[in-house]
Protein backbone atom coordinates (compact mmCIF):
# COMPACT_ATOMS: atom_id res chain seq x y z
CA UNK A 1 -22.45 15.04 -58.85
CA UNK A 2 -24.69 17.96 -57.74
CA UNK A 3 -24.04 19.91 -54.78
CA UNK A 4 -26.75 20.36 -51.77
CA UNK A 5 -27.57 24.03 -51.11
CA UNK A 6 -27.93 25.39 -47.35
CA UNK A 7 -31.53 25.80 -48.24
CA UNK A 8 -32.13 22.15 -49.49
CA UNK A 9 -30.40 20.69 -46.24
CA UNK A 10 -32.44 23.37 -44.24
CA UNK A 11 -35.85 22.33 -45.97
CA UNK A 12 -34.88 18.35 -45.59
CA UNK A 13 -37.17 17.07 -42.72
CA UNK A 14 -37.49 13.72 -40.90
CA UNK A 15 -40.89 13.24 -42.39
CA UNK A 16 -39.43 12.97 -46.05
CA UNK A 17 -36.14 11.39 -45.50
CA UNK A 18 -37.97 8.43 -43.01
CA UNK A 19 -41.32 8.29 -45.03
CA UNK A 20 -39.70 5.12 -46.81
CA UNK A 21 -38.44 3.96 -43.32
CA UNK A 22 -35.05 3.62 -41.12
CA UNK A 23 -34.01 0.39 -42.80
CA UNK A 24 -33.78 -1.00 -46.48
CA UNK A 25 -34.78 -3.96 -48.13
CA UNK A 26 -31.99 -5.69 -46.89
CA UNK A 27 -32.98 -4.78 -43.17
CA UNK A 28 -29.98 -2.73 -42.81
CA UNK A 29 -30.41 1.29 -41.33
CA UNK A 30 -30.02 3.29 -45.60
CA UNK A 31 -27.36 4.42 -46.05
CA UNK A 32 -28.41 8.36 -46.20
CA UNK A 33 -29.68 8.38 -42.83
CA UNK A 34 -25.76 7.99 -41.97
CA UNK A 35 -24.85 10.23 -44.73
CA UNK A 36 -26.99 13.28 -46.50
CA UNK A 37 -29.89 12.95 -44.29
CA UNK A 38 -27.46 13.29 -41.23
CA UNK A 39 -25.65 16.27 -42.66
CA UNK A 40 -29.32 17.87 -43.30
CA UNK A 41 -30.33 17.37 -39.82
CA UNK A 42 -26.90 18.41 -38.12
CA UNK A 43 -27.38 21.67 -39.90
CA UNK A 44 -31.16 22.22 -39.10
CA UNK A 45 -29.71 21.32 -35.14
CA UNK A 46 -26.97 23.66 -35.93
CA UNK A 47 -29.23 26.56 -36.88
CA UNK A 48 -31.41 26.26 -34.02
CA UNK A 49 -28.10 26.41 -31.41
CA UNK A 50 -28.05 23.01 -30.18
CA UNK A 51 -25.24 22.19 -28.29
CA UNK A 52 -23.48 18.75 -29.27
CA UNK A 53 -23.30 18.44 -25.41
CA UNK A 54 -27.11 18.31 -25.23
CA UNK A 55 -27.32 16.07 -27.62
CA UNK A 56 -24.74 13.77 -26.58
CA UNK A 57 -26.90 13.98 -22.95
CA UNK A 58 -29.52 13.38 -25.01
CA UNK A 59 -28.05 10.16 -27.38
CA UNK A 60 -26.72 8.79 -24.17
CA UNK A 61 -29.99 9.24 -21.81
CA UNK A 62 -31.86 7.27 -24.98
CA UNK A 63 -29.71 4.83 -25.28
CA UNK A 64 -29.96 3.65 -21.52
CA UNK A 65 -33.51 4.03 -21.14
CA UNK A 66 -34.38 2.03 -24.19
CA UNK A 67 -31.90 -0.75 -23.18
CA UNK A 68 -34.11 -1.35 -20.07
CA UNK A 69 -36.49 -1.64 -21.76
CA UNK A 70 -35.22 -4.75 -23.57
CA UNK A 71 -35.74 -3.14 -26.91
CA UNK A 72 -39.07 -2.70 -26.47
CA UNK A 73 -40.52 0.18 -28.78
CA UNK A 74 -44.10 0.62 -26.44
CA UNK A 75 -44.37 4.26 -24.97
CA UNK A 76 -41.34 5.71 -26.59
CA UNK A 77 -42.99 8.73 -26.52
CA UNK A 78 -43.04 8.59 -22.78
CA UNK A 79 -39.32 7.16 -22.94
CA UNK A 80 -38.51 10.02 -25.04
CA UNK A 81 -39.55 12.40 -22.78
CA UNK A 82 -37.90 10.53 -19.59
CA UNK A 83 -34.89 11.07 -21.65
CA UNK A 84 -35.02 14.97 -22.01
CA UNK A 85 -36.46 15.55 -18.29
CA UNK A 86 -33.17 13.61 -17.68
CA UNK A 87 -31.16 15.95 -19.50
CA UNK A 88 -33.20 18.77 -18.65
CA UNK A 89 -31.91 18.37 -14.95
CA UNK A 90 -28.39 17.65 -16.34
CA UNK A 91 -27.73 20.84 -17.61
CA UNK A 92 -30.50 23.06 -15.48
CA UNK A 93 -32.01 24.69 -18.40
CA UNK A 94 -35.12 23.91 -20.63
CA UNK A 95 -34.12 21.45 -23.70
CA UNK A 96 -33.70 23.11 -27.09
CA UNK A 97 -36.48 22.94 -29.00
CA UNK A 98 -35.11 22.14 -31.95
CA UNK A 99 -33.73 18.79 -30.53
CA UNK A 100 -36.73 17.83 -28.95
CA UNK A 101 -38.88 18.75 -32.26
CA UNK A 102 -36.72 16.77 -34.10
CA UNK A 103 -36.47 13.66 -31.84
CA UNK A 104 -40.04 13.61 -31.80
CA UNK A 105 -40.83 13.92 -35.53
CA UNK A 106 -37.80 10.89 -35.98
CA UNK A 107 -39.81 8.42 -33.58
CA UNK A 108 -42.97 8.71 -35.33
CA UNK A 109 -41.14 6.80 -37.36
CA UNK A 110 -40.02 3.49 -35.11
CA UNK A 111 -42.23 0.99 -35.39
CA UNK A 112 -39.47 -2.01 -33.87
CA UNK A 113 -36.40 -2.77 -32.28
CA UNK A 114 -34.65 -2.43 -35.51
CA UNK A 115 -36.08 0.83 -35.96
CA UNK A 116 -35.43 2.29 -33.16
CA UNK A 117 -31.40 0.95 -32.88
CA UNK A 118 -31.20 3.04 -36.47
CA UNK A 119 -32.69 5.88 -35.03
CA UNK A 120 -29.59 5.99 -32.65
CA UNK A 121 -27.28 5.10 -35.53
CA UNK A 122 -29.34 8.05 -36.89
CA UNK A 123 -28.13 10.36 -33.94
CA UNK A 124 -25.16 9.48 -33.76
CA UNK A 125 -24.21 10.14 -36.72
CA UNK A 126 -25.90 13.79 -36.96
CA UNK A 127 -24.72 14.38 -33.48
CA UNK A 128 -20.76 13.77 -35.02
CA UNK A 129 -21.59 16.33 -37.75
CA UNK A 130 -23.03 18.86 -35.36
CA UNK A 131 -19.74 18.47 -33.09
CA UNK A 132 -17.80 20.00 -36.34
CA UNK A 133 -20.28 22.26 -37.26
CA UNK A 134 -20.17 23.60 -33.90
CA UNK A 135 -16.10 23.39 -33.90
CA UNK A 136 -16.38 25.83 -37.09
CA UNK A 137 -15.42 29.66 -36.56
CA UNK A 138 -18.35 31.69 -37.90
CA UNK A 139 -18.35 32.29 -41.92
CA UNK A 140 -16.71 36.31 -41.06
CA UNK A 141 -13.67 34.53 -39.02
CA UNK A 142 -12.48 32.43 -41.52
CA UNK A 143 -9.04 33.35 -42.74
CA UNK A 144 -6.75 32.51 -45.65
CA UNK A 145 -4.19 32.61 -42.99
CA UNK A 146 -2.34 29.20 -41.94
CA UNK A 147 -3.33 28.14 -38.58
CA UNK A 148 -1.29 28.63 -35.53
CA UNK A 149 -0.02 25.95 -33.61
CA UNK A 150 1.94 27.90 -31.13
């Protein structure tokens, strides 16, 4: 088994791991986009300082707007940014740009329903990875030292 440098998860983009598509031959989301292509993006997200909380805001807002809208995939890109005006107001302060850049470049890629319900399998899964990325202590304040509990 070969191990993924931080540079190979950092160079990973939405336009090679979706090029084949969200789902498989079976019609099921692939597996990677729950696994390797999730830990790729929740780094990129990581690296750019997005806050799980936005992106929870962000999951959520998506979620509701494209459930009234019946599953319809017409004008996600207007959806899209209904969502992150949305979340915008939530937490008074412009969206990160490396959420929005990478919600955008994902969608290109949702051509139906099915599509677009693994693109929030997608998210949710990166958006679990970027919690404990974010829960980490920086690379100098890691310690051999057994946590405290006290």
């Amino acid at each position: 088994m070969s191990e993924t440098t931080r540079e190979e998860l950092l160079e990973l983009q939405p336009e090679d791991y979706l090029a084949p598509s969200f789902l498989g031959p079976d019609g099921a989301i692939r597996p990677e986009l729950l696994a390797s292509a999730a830990v790729a993006a929740a780094t990129q997200l990581a690296e750019e300082e997005t806050s799980p909380q936005e992106m929870a805001f962000t999951y959520e807002a998506l979620r509701a707007l494209f459930a009234m809208q019946d599953g319809s995939v017409e004008n996600l890109e207007a959806l899209v940014g209904e969502a992150f005006a949305m979340v915008g107001r939530m937490i008074r302060q412009p969206n990160n740009e490396g959420l929005v850049s990478w919600c955008l470049a994902c969608i290109d890629f949702v051509r139906h329903e099915a599509d677009m319900v693994a693109f929030l399998a997608h998210m949710q899964a990166v958006l679990r990875l970027l919690a404990l990325l974010a829960s980490l202590p920086p690379p100098g304040e890691i310690s051999s030292s057994e946590p405290s509990f006290s």
